[in-house]
Protein backbone atom coordinates (compact mmCIF):
# COMPACT_ATOMS: atom_id res chain seq x y z
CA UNK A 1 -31.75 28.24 8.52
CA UNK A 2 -30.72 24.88 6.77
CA UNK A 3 -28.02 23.65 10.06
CA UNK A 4 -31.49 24.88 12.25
CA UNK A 5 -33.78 22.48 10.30
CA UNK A 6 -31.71 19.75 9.67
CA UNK A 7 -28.49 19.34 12.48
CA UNK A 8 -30.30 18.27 16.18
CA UNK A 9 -32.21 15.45 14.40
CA UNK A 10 -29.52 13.81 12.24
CA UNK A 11 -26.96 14.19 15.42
CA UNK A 12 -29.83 12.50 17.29
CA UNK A 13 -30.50 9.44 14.87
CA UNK A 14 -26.09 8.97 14.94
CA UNK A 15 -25.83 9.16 18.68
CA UNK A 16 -29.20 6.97 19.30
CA UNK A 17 -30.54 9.62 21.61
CA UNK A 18 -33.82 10.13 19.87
CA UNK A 19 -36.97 8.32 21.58
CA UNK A 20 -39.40 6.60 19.69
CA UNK A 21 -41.39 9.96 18.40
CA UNK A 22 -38.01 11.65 17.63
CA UNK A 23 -36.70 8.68 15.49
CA UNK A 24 -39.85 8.94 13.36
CA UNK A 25 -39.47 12.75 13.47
CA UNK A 26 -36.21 12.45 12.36
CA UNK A 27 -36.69 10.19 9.45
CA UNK A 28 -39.61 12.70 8.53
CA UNK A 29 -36.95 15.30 8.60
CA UNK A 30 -34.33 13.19 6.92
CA UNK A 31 -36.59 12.78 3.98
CA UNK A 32 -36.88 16.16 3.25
CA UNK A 33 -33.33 16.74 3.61
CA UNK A 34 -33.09 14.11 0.88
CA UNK A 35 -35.67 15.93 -1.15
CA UNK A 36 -33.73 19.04 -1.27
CA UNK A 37 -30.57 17.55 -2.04
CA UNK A 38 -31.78 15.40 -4.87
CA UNK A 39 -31.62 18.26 -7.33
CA UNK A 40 -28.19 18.91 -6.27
CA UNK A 41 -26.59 15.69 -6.48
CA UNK A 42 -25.09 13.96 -9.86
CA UNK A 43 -25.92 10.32 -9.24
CA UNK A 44 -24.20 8.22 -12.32
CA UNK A 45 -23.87 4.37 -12.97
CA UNK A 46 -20.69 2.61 -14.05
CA UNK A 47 -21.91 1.63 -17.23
CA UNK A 48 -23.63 4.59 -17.93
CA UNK A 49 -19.97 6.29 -17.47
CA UNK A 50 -18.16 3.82 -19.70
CA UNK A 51 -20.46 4.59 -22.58
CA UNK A 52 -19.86 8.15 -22.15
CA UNK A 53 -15.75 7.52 -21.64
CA UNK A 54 -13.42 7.68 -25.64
CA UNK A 55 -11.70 4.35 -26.12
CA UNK A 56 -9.16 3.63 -24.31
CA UNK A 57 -5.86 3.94 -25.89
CA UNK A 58 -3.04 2.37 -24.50
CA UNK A 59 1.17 4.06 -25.91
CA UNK A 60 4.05 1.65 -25.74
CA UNK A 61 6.96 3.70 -24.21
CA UNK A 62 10.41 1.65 -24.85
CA UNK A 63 13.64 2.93 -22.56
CA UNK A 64 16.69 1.38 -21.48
CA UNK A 65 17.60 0.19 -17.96
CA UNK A 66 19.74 1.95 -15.83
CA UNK A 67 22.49 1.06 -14.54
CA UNK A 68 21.51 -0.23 -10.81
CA UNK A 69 18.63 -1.59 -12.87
CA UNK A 70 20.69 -3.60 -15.63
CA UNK A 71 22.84 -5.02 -12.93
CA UNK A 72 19.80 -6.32 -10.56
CA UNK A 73 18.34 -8.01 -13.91
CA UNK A 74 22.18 -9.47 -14.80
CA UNK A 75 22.65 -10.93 -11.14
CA UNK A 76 19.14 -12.51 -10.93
CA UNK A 77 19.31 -13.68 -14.75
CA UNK A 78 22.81 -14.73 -13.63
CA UNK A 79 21.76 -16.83 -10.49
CA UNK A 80 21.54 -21.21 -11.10
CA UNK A 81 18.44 -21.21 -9.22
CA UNK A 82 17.04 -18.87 -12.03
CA UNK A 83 18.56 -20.81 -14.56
CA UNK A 84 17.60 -24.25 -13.50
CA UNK A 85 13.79 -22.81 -13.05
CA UNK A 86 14.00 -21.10 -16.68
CA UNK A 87 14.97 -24.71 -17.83
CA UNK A 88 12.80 -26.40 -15.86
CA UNK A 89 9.63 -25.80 -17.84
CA UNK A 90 7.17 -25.21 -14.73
CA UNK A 91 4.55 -22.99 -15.62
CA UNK A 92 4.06 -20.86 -12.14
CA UNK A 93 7.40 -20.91 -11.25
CA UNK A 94 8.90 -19.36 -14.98
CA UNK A 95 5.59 -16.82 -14.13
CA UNK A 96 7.25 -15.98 -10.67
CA UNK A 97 10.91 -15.05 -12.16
CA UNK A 98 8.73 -12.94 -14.92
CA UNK A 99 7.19 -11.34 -12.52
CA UNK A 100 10.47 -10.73 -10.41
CA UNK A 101 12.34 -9.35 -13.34
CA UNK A 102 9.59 -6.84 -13.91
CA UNK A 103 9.79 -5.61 -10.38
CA UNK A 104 13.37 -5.38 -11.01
CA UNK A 105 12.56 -3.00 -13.90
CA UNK A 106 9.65 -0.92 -12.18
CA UNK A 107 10.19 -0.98 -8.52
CA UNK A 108 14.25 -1.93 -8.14
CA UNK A 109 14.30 -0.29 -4.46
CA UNK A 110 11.85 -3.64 -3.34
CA UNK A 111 13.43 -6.05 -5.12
CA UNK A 112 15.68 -8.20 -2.58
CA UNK A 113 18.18 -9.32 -5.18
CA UNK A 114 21.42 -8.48 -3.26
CA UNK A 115 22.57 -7.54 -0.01
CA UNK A 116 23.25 -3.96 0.66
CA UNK A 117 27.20 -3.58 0.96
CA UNK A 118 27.90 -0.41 3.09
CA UNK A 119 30.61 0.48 5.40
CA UNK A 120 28.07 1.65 7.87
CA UNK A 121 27.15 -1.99 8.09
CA UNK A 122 27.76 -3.76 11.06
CA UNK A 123 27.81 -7.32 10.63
CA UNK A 124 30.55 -8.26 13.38
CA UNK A 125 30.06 -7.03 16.95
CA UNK A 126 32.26 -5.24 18.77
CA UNK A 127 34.54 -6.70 21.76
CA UNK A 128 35.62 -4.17 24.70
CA UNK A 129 37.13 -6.31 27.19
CA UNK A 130 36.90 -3.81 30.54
CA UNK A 131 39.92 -4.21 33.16
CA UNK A 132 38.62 -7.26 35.56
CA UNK A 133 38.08 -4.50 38.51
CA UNK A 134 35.16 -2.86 36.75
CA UNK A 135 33.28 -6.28 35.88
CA UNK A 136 33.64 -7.03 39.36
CA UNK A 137 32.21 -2.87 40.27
CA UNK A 138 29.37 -3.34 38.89
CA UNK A 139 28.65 -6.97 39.91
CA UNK A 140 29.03 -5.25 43.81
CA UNK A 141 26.18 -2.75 42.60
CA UNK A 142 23.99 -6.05 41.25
């Protein structure tokens, strides 16, 4: 009974199909659809929340690096542009190696400190040099 009274004229108003009579039909039907869903719904203010909220209480945790961690924080302690900024004195740029030693701390897996030594890393191409009879194969096929 509810989807009969209250579905055609709300899919009407979203797909702009309703004529001038429908529209105000629908908004006639709309309002009563906001009438009986008034009671239902739990309508609350942000302020009237944060009176209602305890007080916040914020817990110091203290734990140690670990080791990838300590060794991120060592190398970009470690590095003279870092030490000629620490000694520098220049407000934003002493806030932007703070702020680079904390991501070292919470997120080490974005910091870009070092480059990633593998020996699935490629750096040097490979050289096949073919016999000169199949270089000149497939420049007959070109």
């Amino acid at each position: 009974e509810f989807k009969q009274w209250f579905r055609n004229p709300v899919n009407d108003l979203i797909e702009g199909k309703a004529s001038a009579a429908q529209t105000t039909e629908s908004k006639r039907i709309i309002s009563r659809l906001h009438g009986v869903l008034r009671p239902f719904l739990l309508r609350r203010l942000k302020h009237d929340v944060e009176k209602q909220l305890p007080a916040k209480r914020e817990h110091t945790v203290y734990c140690r690096l670990s080791k990838r961690q300590r060794l991120l924080y060592e190398e970009f302690i470690s590095r003279s542009e870092t030490q000629s900024t620490l000694t520098g004195g220049n407000f934003m740029k002493l806030m932007n190696v703070l702020m680079q030693l904390r991501k070292v701390c919470n997120h080490p897996d974005l910091f870009a400190g070092r480059a990633i030594v593998s020996s699935f890393d490629q750096t040097e191409r490979i050289w096949y040099s073919a016999p000169s009879y199949v270089v000149d194969m497939q420049a007959r096929r070109d």
